[in-house]
C-alpha atoms as a PDB file:
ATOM      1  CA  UNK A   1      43.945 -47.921 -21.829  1.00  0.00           C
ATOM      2  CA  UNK A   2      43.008 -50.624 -24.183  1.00  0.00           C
ATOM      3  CA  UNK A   3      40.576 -49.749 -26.848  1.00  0.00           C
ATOM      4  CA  UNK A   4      37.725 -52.339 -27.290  1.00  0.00           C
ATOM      5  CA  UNK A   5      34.929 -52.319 -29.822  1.00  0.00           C
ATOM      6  CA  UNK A   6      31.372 -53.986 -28.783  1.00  0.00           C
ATOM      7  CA  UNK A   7      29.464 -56.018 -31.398  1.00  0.00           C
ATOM      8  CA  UNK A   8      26.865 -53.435 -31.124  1.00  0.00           C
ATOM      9  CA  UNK A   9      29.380 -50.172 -31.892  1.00  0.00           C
ATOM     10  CA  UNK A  10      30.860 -52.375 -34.973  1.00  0.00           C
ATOM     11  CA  UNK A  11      27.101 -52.765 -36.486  1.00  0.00           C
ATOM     12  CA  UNK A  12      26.780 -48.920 -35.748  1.00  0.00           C
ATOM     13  CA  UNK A  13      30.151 -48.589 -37.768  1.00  0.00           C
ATOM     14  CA  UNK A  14      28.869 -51.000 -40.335  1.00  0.00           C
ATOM     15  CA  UNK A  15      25.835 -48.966 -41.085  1.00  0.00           C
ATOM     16  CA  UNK A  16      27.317 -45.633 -41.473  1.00  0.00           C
ATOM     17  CA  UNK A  17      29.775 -47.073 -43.630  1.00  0.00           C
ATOM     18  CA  UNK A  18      26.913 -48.684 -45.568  1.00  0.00           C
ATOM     19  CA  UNK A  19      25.376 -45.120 -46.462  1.00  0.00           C
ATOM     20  CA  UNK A  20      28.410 -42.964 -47.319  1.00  0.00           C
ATOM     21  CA  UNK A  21      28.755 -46.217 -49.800  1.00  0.00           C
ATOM     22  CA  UNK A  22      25.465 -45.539 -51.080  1.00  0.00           C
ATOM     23  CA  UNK A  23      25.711 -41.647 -50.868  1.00  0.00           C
ATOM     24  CA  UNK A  24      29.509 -42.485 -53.416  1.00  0.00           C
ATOM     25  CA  UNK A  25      26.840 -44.349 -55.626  1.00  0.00           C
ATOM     26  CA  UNK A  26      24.753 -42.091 -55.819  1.00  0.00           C
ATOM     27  CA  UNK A  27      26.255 -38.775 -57.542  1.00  0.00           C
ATOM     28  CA  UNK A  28      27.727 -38.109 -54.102  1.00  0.00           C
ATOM     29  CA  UNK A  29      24.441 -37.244 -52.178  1.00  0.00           C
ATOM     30  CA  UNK A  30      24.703 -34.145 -53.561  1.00  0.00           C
ATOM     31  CA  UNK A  31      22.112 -32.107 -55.902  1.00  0.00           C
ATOM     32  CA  UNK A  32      23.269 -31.318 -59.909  1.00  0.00           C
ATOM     33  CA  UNK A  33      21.202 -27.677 -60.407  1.00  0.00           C
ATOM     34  CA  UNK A  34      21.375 -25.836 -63.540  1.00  0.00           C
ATOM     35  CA  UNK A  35      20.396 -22.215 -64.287  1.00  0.00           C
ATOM     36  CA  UNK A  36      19.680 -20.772 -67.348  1.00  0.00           C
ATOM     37  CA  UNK A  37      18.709 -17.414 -68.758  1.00  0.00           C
ATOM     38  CA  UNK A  38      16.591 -17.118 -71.774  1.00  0.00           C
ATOM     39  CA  UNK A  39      18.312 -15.302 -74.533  1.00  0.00           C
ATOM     40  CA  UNK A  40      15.086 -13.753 -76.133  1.00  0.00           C
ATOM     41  CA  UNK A  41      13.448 -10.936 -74.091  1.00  0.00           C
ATOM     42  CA  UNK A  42       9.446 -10.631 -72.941  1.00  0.00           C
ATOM     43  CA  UNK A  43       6.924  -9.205 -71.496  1.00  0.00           C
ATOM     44  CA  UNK A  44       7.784  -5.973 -73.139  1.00  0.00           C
ATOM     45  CA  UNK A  45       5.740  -2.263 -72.200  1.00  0.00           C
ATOM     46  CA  UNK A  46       5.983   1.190 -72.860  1.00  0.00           C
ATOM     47  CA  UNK A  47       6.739   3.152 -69.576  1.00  0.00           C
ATOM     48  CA  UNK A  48       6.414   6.808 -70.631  1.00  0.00           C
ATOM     49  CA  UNK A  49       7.116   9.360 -73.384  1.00  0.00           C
ATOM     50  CA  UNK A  50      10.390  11.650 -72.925  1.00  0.00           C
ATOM     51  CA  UNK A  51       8.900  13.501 -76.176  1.00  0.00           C
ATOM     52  CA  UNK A  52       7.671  13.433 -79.513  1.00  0.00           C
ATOM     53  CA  UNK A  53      10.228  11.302 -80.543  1.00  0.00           C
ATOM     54  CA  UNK A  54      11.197   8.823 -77.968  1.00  0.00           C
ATOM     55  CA  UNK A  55       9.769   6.177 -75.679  1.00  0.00           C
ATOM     56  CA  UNK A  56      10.592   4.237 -72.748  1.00  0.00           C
ATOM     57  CA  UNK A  57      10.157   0.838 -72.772  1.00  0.00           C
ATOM     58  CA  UNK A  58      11.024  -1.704 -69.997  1.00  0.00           C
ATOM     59  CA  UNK A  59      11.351  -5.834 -70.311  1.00  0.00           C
ATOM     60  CA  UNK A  60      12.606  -8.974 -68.830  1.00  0.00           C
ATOM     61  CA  UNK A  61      14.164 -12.109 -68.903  1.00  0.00           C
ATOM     62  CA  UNK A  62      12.496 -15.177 -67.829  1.00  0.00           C
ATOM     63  CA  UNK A  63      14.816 -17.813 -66.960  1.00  0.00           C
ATOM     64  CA  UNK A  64      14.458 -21.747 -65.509  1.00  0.00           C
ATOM     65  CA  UNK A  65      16.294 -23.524 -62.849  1.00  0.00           C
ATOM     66  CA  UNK A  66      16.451 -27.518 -62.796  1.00  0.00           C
ATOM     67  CA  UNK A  67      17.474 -29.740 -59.751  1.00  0.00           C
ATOM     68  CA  UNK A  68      18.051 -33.357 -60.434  1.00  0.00           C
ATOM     69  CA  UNK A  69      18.397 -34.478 -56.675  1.00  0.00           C
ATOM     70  CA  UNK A  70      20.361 -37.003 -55.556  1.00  0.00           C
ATOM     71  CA  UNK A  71      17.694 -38.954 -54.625  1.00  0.00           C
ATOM     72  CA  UNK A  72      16.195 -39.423 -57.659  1.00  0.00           C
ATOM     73  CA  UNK A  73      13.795 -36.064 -57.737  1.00  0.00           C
ATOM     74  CA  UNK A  74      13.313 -33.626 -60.429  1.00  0.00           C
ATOM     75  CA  UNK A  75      12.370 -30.008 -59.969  1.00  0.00           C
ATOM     76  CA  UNK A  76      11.869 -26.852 -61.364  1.00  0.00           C
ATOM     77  CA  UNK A  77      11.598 -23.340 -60.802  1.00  0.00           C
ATOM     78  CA  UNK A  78      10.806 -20.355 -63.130  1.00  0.00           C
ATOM     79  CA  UNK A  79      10.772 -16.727 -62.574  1.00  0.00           C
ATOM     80  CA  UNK A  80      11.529 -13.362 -64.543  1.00  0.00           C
ATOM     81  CA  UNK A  81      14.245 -11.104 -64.076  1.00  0.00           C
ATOM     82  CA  UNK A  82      17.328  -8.796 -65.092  1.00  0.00           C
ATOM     83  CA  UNK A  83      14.888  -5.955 -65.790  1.00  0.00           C
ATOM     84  CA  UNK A  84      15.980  -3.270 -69.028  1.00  0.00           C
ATOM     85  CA  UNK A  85      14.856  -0.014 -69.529  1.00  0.00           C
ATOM     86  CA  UNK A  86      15.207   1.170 -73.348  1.00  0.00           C
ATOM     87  CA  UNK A  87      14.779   4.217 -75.008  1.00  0.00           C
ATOM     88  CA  UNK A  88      13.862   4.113 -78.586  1.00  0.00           C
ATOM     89  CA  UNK A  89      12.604   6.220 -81.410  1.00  0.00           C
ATOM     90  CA  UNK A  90       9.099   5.993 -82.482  1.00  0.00           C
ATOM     91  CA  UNK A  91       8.797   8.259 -85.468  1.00  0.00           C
ATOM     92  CA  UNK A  92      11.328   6.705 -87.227  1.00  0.00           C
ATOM     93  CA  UNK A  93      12.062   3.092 -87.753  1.00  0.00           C
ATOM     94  CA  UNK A  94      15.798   2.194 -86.406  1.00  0.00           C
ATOM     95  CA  UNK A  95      17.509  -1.316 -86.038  1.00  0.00           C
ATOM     96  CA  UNK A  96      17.256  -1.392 -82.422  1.00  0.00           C
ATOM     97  CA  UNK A  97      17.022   1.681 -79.386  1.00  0.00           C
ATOM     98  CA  UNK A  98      18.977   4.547 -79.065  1.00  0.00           C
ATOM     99  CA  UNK A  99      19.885   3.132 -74.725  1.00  0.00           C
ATOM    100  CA  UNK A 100      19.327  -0.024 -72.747  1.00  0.00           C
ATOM    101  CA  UNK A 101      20.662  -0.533 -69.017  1.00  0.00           C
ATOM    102  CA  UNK A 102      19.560  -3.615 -67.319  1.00  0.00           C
ATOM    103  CA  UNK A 103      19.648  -4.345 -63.450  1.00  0.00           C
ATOM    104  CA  UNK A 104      21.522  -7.943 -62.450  1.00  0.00           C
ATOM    105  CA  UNK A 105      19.029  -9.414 -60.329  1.00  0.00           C
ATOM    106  CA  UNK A 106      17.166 -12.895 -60.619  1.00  0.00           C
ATOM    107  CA  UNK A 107      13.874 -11.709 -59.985  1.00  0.00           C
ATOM    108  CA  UNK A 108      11.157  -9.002 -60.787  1.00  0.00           C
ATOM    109  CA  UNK A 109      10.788  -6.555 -58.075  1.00  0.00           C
ATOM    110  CA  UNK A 110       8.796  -4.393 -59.668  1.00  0.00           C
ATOM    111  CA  UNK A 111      11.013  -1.505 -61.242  1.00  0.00           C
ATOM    112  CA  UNK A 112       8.306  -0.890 -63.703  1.00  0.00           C
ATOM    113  CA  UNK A 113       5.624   1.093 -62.008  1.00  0.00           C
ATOM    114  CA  UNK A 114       5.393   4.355 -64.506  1.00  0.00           C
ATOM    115  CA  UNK A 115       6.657   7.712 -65.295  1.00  0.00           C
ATOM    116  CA  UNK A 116       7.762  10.362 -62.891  1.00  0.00           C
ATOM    117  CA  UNK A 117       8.901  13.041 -65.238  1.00  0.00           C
ATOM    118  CA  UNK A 118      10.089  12.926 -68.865  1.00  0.00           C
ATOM    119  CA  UNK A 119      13.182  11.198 -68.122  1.00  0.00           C
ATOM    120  CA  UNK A 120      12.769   8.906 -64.883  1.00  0.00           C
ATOM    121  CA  UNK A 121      10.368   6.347 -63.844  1.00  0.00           C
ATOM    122  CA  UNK A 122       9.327   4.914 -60.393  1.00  0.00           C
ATOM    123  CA  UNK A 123       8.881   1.500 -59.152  1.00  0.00           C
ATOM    124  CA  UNK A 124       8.828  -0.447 -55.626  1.00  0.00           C
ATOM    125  CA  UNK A 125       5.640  -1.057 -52.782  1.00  0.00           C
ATOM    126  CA  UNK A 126       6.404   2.250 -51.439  1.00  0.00           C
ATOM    127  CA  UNK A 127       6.472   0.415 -47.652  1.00  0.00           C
ATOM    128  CA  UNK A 128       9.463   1.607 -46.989  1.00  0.00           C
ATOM    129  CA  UNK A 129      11.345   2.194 -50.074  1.00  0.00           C
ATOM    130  CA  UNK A 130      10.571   3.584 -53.471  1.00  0.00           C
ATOM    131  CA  UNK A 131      12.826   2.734 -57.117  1.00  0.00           C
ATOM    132  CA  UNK A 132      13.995   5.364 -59.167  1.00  0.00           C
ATOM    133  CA  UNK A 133      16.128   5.193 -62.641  1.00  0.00           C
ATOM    134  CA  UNK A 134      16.836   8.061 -64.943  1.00  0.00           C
ATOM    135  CA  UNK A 135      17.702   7.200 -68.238  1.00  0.00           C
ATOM    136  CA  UNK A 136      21.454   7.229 -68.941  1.00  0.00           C
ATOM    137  CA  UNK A 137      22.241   6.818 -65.169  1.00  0.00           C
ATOM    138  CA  UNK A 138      22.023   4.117 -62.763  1.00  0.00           C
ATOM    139  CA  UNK A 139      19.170   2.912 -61.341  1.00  0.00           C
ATOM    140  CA  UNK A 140      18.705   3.757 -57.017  1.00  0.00           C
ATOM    141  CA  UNK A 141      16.499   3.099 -54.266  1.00  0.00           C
ATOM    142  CA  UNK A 142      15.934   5.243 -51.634  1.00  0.00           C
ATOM    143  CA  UNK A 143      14.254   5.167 -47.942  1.00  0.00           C
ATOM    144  CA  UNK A 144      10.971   6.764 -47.436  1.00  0.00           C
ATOM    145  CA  UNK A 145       9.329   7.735 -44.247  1.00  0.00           C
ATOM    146  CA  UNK A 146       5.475   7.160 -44.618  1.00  0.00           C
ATOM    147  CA  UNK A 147       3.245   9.684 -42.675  1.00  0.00           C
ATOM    148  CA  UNK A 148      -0.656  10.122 -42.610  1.00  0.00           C
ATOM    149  CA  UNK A 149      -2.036  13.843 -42.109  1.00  0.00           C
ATOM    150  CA  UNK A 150      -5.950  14.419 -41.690  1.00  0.00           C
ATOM    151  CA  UNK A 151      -6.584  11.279 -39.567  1.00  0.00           C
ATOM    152  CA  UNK A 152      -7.149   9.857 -42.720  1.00  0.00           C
ATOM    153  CA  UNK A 153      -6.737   6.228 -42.887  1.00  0.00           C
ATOM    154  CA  UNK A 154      -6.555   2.995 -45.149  1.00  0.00           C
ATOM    155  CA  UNK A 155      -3.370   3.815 -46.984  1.00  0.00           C
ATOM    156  CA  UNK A 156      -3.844   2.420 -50.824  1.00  0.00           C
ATOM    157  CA  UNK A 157      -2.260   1.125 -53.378  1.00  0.00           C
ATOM    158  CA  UNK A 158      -0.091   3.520 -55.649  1.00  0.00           C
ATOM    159  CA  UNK A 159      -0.394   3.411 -58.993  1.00  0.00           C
ATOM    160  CA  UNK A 160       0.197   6.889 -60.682  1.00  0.00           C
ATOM    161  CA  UNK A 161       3.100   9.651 -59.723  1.00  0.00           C
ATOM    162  CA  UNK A 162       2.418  12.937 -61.127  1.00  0.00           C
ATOM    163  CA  UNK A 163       4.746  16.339 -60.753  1.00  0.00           C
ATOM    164  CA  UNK A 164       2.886  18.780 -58.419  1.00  0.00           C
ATOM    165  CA  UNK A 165       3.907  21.554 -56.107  1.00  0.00           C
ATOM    166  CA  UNK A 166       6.885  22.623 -55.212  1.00  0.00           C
ATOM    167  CA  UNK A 167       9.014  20.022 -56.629  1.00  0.00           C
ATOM    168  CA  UNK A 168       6.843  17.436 -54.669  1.00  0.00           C
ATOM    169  CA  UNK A 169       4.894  14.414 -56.529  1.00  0.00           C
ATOM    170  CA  UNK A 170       1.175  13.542 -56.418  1.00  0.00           C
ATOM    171  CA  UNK A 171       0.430   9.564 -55.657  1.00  0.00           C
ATOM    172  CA  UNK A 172      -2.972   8.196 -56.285  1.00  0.00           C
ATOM    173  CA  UNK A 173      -4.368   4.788 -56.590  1.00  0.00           C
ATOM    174  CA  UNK A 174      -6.705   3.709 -59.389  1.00  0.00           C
ATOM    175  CA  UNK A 175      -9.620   5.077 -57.358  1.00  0.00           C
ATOM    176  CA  UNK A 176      -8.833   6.388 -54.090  1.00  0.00           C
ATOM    177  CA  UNK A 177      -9.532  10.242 -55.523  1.00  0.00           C
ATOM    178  CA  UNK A 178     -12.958   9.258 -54.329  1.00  0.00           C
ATOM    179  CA  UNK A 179     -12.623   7.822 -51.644  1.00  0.00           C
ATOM    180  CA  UNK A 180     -15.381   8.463 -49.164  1.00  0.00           C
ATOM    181  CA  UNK A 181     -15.332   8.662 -45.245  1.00  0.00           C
ATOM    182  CA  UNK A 182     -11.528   9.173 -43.475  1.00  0.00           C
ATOM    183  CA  UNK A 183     -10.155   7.591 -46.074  1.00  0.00           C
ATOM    184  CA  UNK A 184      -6.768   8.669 -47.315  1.00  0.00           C
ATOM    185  CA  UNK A 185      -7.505   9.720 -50.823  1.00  0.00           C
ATOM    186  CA  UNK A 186      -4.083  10.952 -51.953  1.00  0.00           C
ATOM    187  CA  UNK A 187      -0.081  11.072 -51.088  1.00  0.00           C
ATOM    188  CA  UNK A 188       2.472  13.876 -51.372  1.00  0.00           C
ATOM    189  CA  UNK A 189       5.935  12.190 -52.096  1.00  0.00           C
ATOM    190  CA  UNK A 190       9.010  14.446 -51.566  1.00  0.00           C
ATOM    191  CA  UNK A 191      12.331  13.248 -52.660  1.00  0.00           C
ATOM    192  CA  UNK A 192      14.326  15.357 -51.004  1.00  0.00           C
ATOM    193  CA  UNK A 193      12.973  14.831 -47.356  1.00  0.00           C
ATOM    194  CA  UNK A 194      12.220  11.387 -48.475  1.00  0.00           C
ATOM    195  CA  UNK A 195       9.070  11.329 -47.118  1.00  0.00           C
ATOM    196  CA  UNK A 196       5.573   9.889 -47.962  1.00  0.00           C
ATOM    197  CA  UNK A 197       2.619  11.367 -46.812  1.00  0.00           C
ATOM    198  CA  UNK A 198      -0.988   9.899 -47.288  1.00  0.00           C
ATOM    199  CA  UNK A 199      -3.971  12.921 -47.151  1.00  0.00           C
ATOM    200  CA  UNK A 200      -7.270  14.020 -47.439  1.00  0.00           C
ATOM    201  CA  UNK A 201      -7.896  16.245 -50.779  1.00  0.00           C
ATOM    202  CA  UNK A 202      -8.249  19.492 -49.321  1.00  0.00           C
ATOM    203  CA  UNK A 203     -10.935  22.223 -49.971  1.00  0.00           C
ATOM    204  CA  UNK A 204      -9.140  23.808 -52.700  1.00  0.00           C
ATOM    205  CA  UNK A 205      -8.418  20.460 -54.379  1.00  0.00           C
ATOM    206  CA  UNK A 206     -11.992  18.562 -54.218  1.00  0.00           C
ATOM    207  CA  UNK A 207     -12.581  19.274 -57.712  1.00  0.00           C
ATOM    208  CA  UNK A 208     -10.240  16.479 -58.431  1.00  0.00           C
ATOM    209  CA  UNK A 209     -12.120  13.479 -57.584  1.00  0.00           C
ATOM    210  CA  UNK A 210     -13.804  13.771 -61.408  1.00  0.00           C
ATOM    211  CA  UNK A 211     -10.176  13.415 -62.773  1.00  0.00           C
ATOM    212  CA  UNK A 212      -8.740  10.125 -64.054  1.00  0.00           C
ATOM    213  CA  UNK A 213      -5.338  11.674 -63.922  1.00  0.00           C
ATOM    214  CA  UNK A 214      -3.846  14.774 -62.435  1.00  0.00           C
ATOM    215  CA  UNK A 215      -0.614  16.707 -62.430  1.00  0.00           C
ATOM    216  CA  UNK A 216       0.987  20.243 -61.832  1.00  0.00           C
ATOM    217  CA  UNK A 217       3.018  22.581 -64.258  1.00  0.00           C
ATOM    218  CA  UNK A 218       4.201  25.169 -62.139  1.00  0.00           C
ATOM    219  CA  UNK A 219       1.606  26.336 -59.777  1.00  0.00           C
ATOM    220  CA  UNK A 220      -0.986  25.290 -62.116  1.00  0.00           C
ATOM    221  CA  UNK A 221      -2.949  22.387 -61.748  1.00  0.00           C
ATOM    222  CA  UNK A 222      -4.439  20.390 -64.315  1.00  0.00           C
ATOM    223  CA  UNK A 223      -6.897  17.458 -64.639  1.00  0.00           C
ATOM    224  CA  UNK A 224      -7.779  14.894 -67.394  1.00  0.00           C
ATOM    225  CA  UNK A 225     -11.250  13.684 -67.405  1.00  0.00           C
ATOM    226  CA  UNK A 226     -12.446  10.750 -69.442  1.00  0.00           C
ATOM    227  CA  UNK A 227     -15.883  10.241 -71.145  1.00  0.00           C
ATOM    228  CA  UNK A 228     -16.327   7.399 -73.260  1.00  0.00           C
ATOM    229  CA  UNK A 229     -20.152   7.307 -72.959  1.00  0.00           C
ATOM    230  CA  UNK A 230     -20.809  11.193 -74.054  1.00  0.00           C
ATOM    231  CA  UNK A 231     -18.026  12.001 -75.619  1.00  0.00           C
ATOM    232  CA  UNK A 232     -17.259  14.973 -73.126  1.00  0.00           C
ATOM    233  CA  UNK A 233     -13.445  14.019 -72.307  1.00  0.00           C
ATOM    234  CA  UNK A 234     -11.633  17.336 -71.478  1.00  0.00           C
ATOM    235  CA  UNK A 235      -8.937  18.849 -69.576  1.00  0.00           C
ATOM    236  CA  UNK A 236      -9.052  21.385 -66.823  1.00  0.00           C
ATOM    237  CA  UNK A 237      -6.309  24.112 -65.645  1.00  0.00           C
ATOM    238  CA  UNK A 238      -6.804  24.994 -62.038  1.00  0.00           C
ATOM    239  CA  UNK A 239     -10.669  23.880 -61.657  1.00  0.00           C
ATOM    240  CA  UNK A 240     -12.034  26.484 -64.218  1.00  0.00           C
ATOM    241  CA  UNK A 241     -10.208  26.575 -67.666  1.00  0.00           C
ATOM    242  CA  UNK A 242     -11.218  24.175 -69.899  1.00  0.00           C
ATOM    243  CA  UNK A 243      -8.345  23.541 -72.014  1.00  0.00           C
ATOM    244  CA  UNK A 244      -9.094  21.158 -75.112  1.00  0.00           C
ATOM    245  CA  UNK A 245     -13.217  19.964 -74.778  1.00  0.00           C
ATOM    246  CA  UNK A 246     -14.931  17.928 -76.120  1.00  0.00           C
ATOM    247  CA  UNK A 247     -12.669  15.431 -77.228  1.00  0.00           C
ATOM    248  CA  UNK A 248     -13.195  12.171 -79.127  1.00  0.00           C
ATOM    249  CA  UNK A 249     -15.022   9.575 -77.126  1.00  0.00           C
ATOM    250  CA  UNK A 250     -12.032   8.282 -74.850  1.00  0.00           C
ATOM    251  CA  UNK A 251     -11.376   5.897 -72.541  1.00  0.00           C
ATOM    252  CA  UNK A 252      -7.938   5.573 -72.197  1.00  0.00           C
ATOM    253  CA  UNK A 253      -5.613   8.988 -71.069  1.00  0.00           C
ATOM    254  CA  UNK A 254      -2.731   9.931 -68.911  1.00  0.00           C
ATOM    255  CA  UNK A 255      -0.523  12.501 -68.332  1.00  0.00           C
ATOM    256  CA  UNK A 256       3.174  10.869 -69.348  1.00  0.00           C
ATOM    257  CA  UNK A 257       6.346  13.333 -68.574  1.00  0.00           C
ATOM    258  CA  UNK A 258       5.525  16.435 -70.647  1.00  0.00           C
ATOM    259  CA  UNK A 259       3.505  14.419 -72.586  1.00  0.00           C
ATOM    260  CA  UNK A 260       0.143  13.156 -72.908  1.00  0.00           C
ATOM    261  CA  UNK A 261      -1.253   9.915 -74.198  1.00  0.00           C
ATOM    262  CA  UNK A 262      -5.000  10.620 -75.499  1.00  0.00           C
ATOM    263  CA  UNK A 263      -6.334   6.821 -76.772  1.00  0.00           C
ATOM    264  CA  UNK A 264      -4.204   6.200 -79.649  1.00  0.00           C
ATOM    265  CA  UNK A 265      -2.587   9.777 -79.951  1.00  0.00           C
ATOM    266  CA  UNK A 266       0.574  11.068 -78.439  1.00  0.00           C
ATOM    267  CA  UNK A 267       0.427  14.993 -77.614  1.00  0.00           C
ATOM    268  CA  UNK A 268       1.882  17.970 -75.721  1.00  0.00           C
ATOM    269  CA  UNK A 269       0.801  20.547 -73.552  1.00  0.00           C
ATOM    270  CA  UNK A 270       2.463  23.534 -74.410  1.00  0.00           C
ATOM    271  CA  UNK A 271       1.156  27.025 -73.367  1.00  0.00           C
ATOM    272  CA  UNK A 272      -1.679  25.619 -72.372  1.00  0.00           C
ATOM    273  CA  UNK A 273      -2.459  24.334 -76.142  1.00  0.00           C
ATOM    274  CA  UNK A 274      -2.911  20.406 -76.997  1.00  0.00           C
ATOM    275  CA  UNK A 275      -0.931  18.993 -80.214  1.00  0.00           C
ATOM    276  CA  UNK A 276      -1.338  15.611 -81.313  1.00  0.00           C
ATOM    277  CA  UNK A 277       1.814  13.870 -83.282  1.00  0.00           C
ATOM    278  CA  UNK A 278       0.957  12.212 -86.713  1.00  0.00           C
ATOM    279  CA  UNK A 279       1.869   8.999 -85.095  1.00  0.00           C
ATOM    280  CA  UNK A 280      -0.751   6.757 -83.422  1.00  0.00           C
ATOM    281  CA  UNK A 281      -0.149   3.623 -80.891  1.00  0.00           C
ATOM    282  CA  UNK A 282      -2.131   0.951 -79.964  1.00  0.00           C
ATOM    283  CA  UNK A 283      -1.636   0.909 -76.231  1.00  0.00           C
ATOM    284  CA  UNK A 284       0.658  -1.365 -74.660  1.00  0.00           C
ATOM    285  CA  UNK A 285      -0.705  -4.773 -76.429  1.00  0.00           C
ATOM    286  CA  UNK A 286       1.813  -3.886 -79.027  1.00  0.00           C
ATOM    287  CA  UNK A 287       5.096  -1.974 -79.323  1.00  0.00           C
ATOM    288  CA  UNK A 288       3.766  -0.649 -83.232  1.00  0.00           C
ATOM    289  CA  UNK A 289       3.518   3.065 -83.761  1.00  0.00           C
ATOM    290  CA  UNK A 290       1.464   3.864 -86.768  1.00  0.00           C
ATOM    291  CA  UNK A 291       1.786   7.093 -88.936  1.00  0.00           C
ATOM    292  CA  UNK A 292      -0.905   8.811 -90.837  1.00  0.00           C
ATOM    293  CA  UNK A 293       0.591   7.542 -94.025  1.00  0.00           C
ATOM    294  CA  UNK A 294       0.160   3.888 -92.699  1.00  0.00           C
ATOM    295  CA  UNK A 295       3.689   3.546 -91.772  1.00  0.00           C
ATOM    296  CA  UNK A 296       4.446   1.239 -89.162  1.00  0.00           C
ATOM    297  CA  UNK A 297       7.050   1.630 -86.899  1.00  0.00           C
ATOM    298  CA  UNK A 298       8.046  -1.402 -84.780  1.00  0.00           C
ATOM    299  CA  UNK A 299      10.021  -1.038 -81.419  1.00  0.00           C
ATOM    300  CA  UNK A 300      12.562  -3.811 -81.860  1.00  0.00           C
END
């Protein structure tokens, strides 16, 4: 069968022809895209306290991405990743921390939420996984299931993991301790069963809603109230026992591992007594630890 060609398929062959042309011409139609990590990190913080020596301290990398496209357009794109978790010493100056372990991912995805005992922290949403990474071993995620008990409702935000019962955690957001009405006001999260479940404080536990932070030693319970107004900061064991009162006007308090940060001061709780270290810190604007002999000691 003879093969003929109309005028109108040669024009049609013509003009393809014309833009694979152009396409050679220009850089082959095809995008040039660089990627680059910054070598300096940022957006340093202090996690948590292992004890009265060492810190955690987690950072990034921010990094930029250019695309020159073939047609002429210029983007970019920024973004922070490769999270590190360090440990260093904060008593005594050192050239650097004592660990570092970084995850290989291009962005943020929130490994940094806080301290979940003296040696791991906790990160993630919590909607249907949670982050955990112990220092010294590799960081893991693991599934949760997400429950609600008490027909309470309007799950929150989490933004503090305590130890509590029975090897279990405490979860809290900034203010859902008091939380009125059916709303959930806390959230028991067991690692084990992987499970996450959102309550109501019970009876026995209604005394918390005056604490700004709240964990368990044992089958003890104990509560951290702040007072910056009256100067009437304390801490409570199990409701009653008023463990160090008053305190210096504070504002700023948490429980961290086995530790406890009190405004500038770094203690521990042990036997139910309240030490503060000689060193002070300013909070997480800056990674200096002073001591009373006007030492600083700088987390580099």
């Amino acid at each position: 069968m003879e093969n003929k060609m109309t005028k109108f398929g040669i024009e049609k062959l013509l003009a393809v022809l014309a833009v694979a042309l152009a396409c050679v011409c220009m850089w082959g139609c095809s995008d040039d895209v660089s990627f680059e990590w910054e070598k300096t990190r940022r957006n340093a913080k202090v996690i948590g306290f292992v004890d009265d020596s060492l810190v955690m301290v987690g950072d990034y990398r921010f990094w930029l991405e250019v695309t020159e496209s073939w047609n002429g357009e210029h983007l970019e794109e920024s973004g922070a990743g490769n999270p590190r978790l360090c440990v260093y010493n904060y008593r005594v100056q050192e050239d650097g921390p004592r660990w570092c372990d970084s995850v290989a991912e291009r962005n943020n995805s929130g490994w940094f939420g806080g301290q979940l005992t003296d040696s791991i922290i906790w990160g993630g949403d919590f909607t249907a996984k949670m982050r955990m990474w112990k220092i010294g071993e590799q960081p893991h995620e693991i599934a949760l299931a997400r429950r609600v008990e008490d027909g309470c409702s309007g799950k929150f935000k989490i933004t503090s993991i305590k130890q509590w019962m029975d090897g279990t955690f405490i979860a809290r957001g900034d203010k859902s301790l008091t939380t009125e009405g059916n709303g959930c006001q806390y959230a028991v999260l067991d690692t084990m069963a992987r499970s996450l479940t959102f309550k109501r404080l019970e009876k026995d536990y209604e005394w918390l809603k005056e604490c700004d932070d709240v964990r368990a030693w044992g089958d003890d319970v104990y509560c951290l109230v702040l007072d910056e107004k009256d100067g009437n900061s304390f801490v409570l064991k199990n409701k009653k026992d008023s463990i160090f009162a008053p305190m210096e006007k504070l504002f700023e308090g948490r429980f961290s591992g086995k530790m406890m940060e009190l405004g500038v001061r770094i203690c521990s709780l042990i036997k139910d007594d309240i030490t503060c270290s000689d060193v002070k810190w300013t909070g997480n604007r800056e990674l200096e630890f002073y001591q009373n002999d006007g030492t600083i000691i700088y987390l580099k």
